[in-house]
ModelCIF file with pLDDT and N, C-alpha, C, O atoms, coordinates in Angstrom:
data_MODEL
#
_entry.id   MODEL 
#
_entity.id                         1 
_entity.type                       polymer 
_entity.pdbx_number_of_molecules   1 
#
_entity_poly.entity_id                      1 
_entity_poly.type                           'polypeptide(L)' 
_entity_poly.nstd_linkage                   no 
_entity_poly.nstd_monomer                   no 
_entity_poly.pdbx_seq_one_letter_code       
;(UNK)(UNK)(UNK)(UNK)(UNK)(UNK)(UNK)(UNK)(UNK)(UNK)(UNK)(UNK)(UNK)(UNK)(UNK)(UNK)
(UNK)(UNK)(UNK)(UNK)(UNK)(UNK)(UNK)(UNK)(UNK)(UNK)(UNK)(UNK)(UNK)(UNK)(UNK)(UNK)
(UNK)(UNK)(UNK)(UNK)(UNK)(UNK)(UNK)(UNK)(UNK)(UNK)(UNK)(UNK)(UNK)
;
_entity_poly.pdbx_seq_one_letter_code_can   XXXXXXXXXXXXXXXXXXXXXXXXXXXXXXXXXXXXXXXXXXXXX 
_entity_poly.pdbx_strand_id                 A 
#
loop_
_entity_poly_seq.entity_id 
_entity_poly_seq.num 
_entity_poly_seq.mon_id 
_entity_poly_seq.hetero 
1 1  UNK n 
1 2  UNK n 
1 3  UNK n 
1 4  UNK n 
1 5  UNK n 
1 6  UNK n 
1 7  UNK n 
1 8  UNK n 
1 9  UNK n 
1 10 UNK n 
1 11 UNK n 
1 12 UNK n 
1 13 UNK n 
1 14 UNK n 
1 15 UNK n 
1 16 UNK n 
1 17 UNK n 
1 18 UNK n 
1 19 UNK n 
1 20 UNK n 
1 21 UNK n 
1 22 UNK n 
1 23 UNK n 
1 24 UNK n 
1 25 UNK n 
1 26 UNK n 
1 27 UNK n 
1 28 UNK n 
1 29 UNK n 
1 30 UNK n 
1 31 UNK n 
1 32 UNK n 
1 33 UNK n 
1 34 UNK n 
1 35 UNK n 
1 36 UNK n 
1 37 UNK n 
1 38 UNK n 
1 39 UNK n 
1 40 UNK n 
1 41 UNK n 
1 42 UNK n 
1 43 UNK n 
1 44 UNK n 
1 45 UNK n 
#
_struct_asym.id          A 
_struct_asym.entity_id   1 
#
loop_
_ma_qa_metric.id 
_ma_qa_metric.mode 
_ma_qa_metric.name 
_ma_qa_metric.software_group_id 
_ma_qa_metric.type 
1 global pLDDT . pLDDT 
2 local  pLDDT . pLDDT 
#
_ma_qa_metric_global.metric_id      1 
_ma_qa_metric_global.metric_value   90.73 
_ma_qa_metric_global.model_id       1 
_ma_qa_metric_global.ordinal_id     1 
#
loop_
_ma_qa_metric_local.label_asym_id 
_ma_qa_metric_local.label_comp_id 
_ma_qa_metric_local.label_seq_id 
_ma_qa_metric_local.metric_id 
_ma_qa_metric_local.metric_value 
_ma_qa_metric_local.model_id 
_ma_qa_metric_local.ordinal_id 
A UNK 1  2 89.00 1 1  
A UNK 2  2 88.00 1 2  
A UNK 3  2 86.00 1 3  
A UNK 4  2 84.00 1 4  
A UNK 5  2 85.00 1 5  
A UNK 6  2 88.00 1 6  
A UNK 7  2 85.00 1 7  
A UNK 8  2 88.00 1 8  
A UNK 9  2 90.00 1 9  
A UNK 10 2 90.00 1 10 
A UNK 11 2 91.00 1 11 
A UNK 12 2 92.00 1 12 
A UNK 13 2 92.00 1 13 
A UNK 14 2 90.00 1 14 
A UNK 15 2 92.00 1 15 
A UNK 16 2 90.00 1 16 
A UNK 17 2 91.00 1 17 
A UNK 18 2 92.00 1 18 
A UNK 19 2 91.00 1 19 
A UNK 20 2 91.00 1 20 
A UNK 21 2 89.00 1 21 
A UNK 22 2 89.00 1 22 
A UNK 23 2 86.00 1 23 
A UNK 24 2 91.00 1 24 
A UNK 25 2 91.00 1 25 
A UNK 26 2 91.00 1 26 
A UNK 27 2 90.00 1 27 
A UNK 28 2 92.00 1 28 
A UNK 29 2 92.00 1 29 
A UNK 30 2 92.00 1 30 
A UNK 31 2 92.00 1 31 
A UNK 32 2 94.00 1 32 
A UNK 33 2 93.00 1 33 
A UNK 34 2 93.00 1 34 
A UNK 35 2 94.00 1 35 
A UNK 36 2 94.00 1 36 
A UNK 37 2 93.00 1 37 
A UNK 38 2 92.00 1 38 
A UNK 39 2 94.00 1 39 
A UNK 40 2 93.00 1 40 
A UNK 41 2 92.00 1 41 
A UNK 42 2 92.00 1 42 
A UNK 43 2 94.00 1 43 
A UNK 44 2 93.00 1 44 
A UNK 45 2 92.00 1 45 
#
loop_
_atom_site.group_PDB 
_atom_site.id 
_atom_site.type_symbol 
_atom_site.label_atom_id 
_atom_site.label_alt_id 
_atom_site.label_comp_id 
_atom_site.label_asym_id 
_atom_site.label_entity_id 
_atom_site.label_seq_id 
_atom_site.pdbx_PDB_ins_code 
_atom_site.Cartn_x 
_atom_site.Cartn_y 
_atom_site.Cartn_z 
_atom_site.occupancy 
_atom_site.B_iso_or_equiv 
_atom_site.pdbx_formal_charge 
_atom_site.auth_seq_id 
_atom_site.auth_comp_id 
_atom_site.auth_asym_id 
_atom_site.auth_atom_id 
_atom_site.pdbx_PDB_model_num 
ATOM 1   N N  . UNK A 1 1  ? 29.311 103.784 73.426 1.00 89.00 ? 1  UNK A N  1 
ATOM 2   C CA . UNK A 1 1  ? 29.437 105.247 73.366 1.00 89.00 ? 1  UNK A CA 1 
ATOM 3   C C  . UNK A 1 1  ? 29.760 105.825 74.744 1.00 89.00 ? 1  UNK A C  1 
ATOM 4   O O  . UNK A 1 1  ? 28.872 106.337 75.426 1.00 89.00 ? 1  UNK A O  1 
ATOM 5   N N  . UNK A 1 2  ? 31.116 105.740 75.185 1.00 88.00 ? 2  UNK A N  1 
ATOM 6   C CA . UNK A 1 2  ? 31.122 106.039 76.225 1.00 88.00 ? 2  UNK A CA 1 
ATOM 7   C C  . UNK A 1 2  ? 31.341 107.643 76.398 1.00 88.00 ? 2  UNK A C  1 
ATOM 8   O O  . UNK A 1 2  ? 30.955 108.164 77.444 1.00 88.00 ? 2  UNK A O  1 
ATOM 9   N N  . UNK A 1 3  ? 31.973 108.457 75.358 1.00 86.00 ? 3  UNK A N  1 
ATOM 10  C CA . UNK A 1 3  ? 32.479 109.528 75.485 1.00 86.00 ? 3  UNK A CA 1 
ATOM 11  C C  . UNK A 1 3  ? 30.714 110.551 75.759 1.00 86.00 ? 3  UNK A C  1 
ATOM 12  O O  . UNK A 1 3  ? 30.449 111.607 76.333 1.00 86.00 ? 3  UNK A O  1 
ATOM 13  N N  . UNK A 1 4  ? 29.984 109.652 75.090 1.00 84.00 ? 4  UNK A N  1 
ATOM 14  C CA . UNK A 1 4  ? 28.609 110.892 74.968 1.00 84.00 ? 4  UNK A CA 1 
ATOM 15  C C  . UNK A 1 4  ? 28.311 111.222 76.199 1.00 84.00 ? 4  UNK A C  1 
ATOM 16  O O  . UNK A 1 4  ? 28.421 112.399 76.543 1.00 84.00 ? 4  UNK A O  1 
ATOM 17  N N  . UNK A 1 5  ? 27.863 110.206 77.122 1.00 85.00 ? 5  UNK A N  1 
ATOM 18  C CA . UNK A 1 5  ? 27.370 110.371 78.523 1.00 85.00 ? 5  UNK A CA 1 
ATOM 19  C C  . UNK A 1 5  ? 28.239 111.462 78.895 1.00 85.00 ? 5  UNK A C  1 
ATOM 20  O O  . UNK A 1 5  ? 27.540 112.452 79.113 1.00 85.00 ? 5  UNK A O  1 
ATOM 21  N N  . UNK A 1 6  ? 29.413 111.693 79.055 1.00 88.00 ? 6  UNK A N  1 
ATOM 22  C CA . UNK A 1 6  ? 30.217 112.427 79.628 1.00 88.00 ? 6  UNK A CA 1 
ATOM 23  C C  . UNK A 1 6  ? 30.348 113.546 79.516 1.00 88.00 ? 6  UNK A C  1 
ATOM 24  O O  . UNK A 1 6  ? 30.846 114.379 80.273 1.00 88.00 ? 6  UNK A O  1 
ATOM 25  N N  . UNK A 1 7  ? 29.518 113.692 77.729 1.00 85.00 ? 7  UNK A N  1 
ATOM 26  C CA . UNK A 1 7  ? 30.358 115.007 76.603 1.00 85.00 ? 7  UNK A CA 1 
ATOM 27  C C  . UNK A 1 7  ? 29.873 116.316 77.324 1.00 85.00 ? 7  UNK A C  1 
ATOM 28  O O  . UNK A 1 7  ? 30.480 117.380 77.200 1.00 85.00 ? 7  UNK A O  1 
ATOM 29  N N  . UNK A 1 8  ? 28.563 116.148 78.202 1.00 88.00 ? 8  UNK A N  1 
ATOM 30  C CA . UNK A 1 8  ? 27.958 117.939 78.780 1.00 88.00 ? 8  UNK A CA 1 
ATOM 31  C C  . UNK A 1 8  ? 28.946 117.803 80.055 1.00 88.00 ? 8  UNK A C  1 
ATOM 32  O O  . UNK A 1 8  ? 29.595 118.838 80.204 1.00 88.00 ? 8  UNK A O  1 
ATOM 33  N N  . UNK A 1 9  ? 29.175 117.007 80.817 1.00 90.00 ? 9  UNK A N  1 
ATOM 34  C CA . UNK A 1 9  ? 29.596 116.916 82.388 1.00 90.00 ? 9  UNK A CA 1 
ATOM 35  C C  . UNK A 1 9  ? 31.278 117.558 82.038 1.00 90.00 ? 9  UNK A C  1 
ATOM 36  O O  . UNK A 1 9  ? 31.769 118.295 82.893 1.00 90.00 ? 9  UNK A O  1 
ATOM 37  N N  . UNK A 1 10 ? 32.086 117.241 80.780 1.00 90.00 ? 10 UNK A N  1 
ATOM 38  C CA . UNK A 1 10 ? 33.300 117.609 80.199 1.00 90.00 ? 10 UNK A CA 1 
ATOM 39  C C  . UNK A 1 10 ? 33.356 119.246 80.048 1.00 90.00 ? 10 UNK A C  1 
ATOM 40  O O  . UNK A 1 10 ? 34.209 120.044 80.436 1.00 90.00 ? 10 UNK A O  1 
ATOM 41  N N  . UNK A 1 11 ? 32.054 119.453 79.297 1.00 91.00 ? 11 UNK A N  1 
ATOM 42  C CA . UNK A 1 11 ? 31.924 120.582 78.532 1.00 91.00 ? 11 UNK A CA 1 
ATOM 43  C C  . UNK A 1 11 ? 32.185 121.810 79.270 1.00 91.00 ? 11 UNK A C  1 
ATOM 44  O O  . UNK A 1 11 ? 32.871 122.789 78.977 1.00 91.00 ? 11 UNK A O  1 
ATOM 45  N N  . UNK A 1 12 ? 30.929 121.321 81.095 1.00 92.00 ? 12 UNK A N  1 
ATOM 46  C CA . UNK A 1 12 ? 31.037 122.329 82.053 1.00 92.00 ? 12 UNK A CA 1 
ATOM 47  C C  . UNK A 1 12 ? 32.347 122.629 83.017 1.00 92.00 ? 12 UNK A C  1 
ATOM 48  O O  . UNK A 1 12 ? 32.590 123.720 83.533 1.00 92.00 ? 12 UNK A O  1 
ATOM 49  N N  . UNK A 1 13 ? 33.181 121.365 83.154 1.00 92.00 ? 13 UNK A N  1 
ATOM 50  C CA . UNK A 1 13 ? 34.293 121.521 83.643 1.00 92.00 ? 13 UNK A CA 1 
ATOM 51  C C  . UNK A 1 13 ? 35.574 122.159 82.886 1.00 92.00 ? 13 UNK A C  1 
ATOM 52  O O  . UNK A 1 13 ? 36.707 122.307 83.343 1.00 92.00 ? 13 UNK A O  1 
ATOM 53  N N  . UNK A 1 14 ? 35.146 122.454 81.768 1.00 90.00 ? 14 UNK A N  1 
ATOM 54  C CA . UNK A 1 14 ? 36.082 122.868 80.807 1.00 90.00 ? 14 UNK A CA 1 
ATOM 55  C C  . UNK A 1 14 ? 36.091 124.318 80.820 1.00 90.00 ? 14 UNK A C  1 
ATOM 56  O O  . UNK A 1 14 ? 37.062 124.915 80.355 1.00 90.00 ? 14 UNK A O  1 
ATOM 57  N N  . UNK A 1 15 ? 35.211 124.872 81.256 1.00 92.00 ? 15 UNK A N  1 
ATOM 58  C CA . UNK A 1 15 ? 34.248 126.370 81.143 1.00 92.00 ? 15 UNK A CA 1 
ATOM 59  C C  . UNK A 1 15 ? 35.008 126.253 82.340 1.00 92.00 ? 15 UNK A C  1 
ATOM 60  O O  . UNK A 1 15 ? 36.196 126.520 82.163 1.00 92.00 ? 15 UNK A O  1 
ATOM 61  N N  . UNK A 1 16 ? 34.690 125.929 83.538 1.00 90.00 ? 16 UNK A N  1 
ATOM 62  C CA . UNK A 1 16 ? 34.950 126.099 84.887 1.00 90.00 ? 16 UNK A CA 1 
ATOM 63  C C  . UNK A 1 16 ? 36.329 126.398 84.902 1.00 90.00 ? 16 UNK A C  1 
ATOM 64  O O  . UNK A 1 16 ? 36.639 127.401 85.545 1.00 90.00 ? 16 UNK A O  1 
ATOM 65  N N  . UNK A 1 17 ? 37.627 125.484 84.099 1.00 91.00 ? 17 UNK A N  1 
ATOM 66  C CA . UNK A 1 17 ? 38.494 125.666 84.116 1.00 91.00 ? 17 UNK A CA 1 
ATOM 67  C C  . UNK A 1 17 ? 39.194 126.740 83.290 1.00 91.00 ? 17 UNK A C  1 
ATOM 68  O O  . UNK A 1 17 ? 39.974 127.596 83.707 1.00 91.00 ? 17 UNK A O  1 
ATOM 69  N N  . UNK A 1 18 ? 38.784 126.542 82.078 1.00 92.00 ? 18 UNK A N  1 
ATOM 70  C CA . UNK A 1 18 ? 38.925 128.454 81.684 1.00 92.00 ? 18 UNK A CA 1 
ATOM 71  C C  . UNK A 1 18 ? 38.901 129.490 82.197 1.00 92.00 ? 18 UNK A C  1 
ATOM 72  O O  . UNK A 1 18 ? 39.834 130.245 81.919 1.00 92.00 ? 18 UNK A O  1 
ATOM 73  N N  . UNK A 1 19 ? 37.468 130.148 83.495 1.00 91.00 ? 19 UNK A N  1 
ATOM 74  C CA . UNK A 1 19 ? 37.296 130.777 84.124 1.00 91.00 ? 19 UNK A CA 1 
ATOM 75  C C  . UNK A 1 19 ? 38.066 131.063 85.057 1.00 91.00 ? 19 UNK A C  1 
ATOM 76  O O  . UNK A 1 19 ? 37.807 132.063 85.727 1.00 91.00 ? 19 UNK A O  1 
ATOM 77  N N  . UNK A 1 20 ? 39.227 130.265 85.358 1.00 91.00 ? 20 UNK A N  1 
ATOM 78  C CA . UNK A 1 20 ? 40.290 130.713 86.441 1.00 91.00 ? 20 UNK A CA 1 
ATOM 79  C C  . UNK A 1 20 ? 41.140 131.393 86.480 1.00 91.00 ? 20 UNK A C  1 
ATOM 80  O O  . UNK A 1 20 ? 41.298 131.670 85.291 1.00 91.00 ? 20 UNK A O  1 
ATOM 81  N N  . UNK A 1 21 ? 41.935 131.959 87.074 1.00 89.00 ? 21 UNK A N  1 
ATOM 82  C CA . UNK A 1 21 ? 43.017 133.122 87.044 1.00 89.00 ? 21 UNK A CA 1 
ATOM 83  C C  . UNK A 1 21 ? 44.071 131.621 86.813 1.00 89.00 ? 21 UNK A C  1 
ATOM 84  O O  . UNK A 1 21 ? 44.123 130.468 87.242 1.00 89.00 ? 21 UNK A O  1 
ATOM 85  N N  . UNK A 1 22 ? 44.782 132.476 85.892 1.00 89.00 ? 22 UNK A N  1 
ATOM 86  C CA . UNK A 1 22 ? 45.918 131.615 85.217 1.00 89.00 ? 22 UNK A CA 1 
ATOM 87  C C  . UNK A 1 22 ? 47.099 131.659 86.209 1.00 89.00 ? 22 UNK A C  1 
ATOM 88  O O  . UNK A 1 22 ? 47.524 132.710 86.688 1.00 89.00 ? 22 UNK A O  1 
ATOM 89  N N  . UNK A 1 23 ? 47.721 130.119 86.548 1.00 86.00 ? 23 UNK A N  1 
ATOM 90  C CA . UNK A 1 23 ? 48.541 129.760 87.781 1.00 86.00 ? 23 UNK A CA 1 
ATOM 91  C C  . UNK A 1 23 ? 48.050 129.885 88.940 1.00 86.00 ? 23 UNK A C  1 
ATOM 92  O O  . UNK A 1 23 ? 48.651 129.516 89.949 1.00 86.00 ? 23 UNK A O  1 
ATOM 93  N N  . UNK A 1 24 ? 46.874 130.432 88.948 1.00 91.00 ? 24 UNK A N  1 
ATOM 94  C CA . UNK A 1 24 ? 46.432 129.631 90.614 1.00 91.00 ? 24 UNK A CA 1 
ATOM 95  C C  . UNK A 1 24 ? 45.733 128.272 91.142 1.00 91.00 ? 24 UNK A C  1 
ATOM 96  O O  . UNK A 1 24 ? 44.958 127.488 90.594 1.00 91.00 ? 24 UNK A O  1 
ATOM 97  N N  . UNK A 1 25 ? 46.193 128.300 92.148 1.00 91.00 ? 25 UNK A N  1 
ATOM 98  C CA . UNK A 1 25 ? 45.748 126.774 92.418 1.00 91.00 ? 25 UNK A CA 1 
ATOM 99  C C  . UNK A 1 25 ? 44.127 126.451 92.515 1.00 91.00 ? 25 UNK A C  1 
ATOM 100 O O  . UNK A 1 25 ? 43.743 125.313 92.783 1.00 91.00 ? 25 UNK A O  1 
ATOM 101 N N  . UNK A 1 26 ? 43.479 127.220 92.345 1.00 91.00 ? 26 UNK A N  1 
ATOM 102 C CA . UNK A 1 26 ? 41.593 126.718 91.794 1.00 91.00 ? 26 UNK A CA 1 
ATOM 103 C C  . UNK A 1 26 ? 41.648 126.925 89.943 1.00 91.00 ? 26 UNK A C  1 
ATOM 104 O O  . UNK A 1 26 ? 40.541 126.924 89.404 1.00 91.00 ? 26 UNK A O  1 
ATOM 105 N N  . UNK A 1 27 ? 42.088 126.985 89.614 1.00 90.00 ? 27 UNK A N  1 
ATOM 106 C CA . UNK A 1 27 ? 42.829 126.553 88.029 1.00 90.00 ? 27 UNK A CA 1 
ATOM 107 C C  . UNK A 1 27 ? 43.262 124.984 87.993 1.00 90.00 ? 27 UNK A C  1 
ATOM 108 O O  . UNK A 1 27 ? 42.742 124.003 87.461 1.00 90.00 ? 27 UNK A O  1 
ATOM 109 N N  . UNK A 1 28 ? 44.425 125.160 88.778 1.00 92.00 ? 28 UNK A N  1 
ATOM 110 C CA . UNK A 1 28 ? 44.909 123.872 88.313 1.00 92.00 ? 28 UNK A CA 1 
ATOM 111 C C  . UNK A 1 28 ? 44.000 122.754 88.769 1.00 92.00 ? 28 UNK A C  1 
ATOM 112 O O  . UNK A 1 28 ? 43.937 121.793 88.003 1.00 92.00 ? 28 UNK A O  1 
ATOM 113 N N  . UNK A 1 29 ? 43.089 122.690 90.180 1.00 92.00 ? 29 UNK A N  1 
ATOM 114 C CA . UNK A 1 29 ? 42.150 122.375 90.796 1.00 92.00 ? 29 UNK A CA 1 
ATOM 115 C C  . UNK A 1 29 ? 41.243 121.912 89.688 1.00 92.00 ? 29 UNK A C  1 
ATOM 116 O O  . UNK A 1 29 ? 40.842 120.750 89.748 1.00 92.00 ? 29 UNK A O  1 
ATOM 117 N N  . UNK A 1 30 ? 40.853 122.709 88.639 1.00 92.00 ? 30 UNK A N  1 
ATOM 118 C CA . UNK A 1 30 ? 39.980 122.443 87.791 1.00 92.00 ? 30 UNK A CA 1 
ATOM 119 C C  . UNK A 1 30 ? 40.014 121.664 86.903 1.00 92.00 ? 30 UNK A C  1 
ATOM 120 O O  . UNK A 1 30 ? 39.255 120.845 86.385 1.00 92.00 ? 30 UNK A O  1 
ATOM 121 N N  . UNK A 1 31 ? 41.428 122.173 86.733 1.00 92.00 ? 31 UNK A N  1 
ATOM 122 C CA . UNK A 1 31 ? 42.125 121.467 84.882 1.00 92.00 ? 31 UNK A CA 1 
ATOM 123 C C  . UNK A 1 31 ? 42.564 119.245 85.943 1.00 92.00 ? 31 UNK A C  1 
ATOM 124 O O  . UNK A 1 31 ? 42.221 118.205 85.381 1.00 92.00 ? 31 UNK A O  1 
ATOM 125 N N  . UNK A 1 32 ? 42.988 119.254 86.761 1.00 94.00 ? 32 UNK A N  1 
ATOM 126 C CA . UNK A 1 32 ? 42.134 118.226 87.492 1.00 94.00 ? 32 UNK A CA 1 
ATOM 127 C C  . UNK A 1 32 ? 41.512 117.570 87.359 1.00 94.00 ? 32 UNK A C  1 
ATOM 128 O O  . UNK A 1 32 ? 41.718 116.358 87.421 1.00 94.00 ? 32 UNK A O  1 
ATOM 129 N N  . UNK A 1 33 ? 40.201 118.280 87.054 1.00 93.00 ? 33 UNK A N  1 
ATOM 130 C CA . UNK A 1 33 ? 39.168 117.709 87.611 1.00 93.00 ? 33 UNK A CA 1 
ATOM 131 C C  . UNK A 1 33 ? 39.040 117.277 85.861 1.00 93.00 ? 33 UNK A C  1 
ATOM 132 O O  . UNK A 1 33 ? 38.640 116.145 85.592 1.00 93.00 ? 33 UNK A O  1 
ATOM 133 N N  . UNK A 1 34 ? 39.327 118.046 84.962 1.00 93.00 ? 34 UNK A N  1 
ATOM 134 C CA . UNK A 1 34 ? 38.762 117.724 83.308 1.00 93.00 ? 34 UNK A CA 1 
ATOM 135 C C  . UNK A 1 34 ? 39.738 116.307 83.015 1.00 93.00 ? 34 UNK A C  1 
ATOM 136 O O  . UNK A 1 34 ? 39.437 115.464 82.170 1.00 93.00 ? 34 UNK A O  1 
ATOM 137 N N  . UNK A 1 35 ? 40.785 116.248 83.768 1.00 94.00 ? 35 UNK A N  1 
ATOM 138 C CA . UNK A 1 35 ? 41.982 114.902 83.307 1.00 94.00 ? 35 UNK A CA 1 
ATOM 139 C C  . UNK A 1 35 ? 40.800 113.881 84.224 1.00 94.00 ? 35 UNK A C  1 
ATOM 140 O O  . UNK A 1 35 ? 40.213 113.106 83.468 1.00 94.00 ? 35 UNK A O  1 
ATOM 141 N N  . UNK A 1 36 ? 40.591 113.825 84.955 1.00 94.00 ? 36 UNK A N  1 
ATOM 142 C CA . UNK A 1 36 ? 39.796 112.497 85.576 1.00 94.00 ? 36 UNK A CA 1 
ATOM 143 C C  . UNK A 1 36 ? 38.439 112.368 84.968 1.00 94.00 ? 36 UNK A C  1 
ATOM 144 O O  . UNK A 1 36 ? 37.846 111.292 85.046 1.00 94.00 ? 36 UNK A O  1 
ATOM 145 N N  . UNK A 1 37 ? 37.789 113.641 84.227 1.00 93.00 ? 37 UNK A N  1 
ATOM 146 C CA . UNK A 1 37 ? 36.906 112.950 83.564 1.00 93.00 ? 37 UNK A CA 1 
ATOM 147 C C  . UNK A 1 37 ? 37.161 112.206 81.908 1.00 93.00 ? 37 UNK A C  1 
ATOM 148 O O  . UNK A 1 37 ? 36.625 111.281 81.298 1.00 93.00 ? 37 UNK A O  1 
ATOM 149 N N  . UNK A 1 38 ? 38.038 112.970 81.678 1.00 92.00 ? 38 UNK A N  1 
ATOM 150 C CA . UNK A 1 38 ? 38.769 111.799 80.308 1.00 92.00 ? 38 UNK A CA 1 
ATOM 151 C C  . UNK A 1 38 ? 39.651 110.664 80.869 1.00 92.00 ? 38 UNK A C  1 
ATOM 152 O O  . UNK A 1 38 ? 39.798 109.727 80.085 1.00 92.00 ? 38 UNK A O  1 
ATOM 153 N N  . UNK A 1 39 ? 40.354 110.537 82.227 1.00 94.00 ? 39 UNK A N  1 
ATOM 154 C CA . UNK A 1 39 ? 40.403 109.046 82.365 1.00 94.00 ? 39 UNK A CA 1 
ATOM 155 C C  . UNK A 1 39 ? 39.554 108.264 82.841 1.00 94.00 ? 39 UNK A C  1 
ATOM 156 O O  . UNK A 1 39 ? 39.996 107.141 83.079 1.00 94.00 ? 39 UNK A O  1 
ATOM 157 N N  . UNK A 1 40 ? 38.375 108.456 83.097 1.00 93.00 ? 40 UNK A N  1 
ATOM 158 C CA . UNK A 1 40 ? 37.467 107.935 83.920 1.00 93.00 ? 40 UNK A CA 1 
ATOM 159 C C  . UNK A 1 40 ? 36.871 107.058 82.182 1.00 93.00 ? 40 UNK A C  1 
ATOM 160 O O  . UNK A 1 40 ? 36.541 105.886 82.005 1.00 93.00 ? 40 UNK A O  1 
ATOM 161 N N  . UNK A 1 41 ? 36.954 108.468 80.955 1.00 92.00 ? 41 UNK A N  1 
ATOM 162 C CA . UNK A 1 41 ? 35.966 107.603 79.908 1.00 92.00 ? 41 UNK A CA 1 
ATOM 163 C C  . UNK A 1 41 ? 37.087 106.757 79.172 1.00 92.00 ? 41 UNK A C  1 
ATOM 164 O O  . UNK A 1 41 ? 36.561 105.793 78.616 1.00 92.00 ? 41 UNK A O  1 
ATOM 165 N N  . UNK A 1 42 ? 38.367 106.797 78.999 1.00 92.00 ? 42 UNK A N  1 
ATOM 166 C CA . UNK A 1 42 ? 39.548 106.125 78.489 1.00 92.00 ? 42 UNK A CA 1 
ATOM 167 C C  . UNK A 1 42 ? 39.724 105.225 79.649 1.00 92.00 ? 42 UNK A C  1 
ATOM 168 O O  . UNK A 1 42 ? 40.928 104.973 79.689 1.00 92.00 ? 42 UNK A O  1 
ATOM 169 N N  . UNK A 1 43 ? 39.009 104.516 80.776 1.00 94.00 ? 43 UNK A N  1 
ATOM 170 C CA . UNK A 1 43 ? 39.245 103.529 80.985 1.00 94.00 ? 43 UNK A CA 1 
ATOM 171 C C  . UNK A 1 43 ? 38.173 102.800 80.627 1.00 94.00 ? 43 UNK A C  1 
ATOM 172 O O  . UNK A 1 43 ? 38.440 101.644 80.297 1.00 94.00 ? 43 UNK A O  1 
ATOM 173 N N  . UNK A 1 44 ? 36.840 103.176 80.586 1.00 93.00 ? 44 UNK A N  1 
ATOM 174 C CA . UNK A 1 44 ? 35.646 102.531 80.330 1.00 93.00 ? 44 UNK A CA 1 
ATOM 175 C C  . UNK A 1 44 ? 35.842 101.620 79.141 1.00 93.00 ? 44 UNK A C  1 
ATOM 176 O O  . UNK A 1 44 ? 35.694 100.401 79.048 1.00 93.00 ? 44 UNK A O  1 
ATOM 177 N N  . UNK A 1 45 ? 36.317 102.782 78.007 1.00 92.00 ? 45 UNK A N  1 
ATOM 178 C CA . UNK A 1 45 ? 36.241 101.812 76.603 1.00 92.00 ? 45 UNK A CA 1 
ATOM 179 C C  . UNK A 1 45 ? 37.356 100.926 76.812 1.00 92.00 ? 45 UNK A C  1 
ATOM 180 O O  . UNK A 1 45 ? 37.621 100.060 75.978 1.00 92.00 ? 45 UNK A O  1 
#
């Protein structure tokens, strides 16, 4: 079960990245940060 561990740590970076002004670079900064935590769990399994 690798996705569970991850599923709150996903949840908050997802929020974080919503919260940004659309096209600025602490947006894209964020949306970032949510791709390395789904490759981090798509390499595990």
């Amino acid at each position: 079960k690798h996705y569970a561990p991850a599923q709150r740590q996903l949840a908050r970076a997802q929020r974080n990245a919503a919260r940004k002004q659309k096209g600025s670079k602490n947006k894209a900064k964020a949306q970032v940060r949510v791709m390395r935590i789904h490759r981090k769990v798509r390499r595990q399994r």
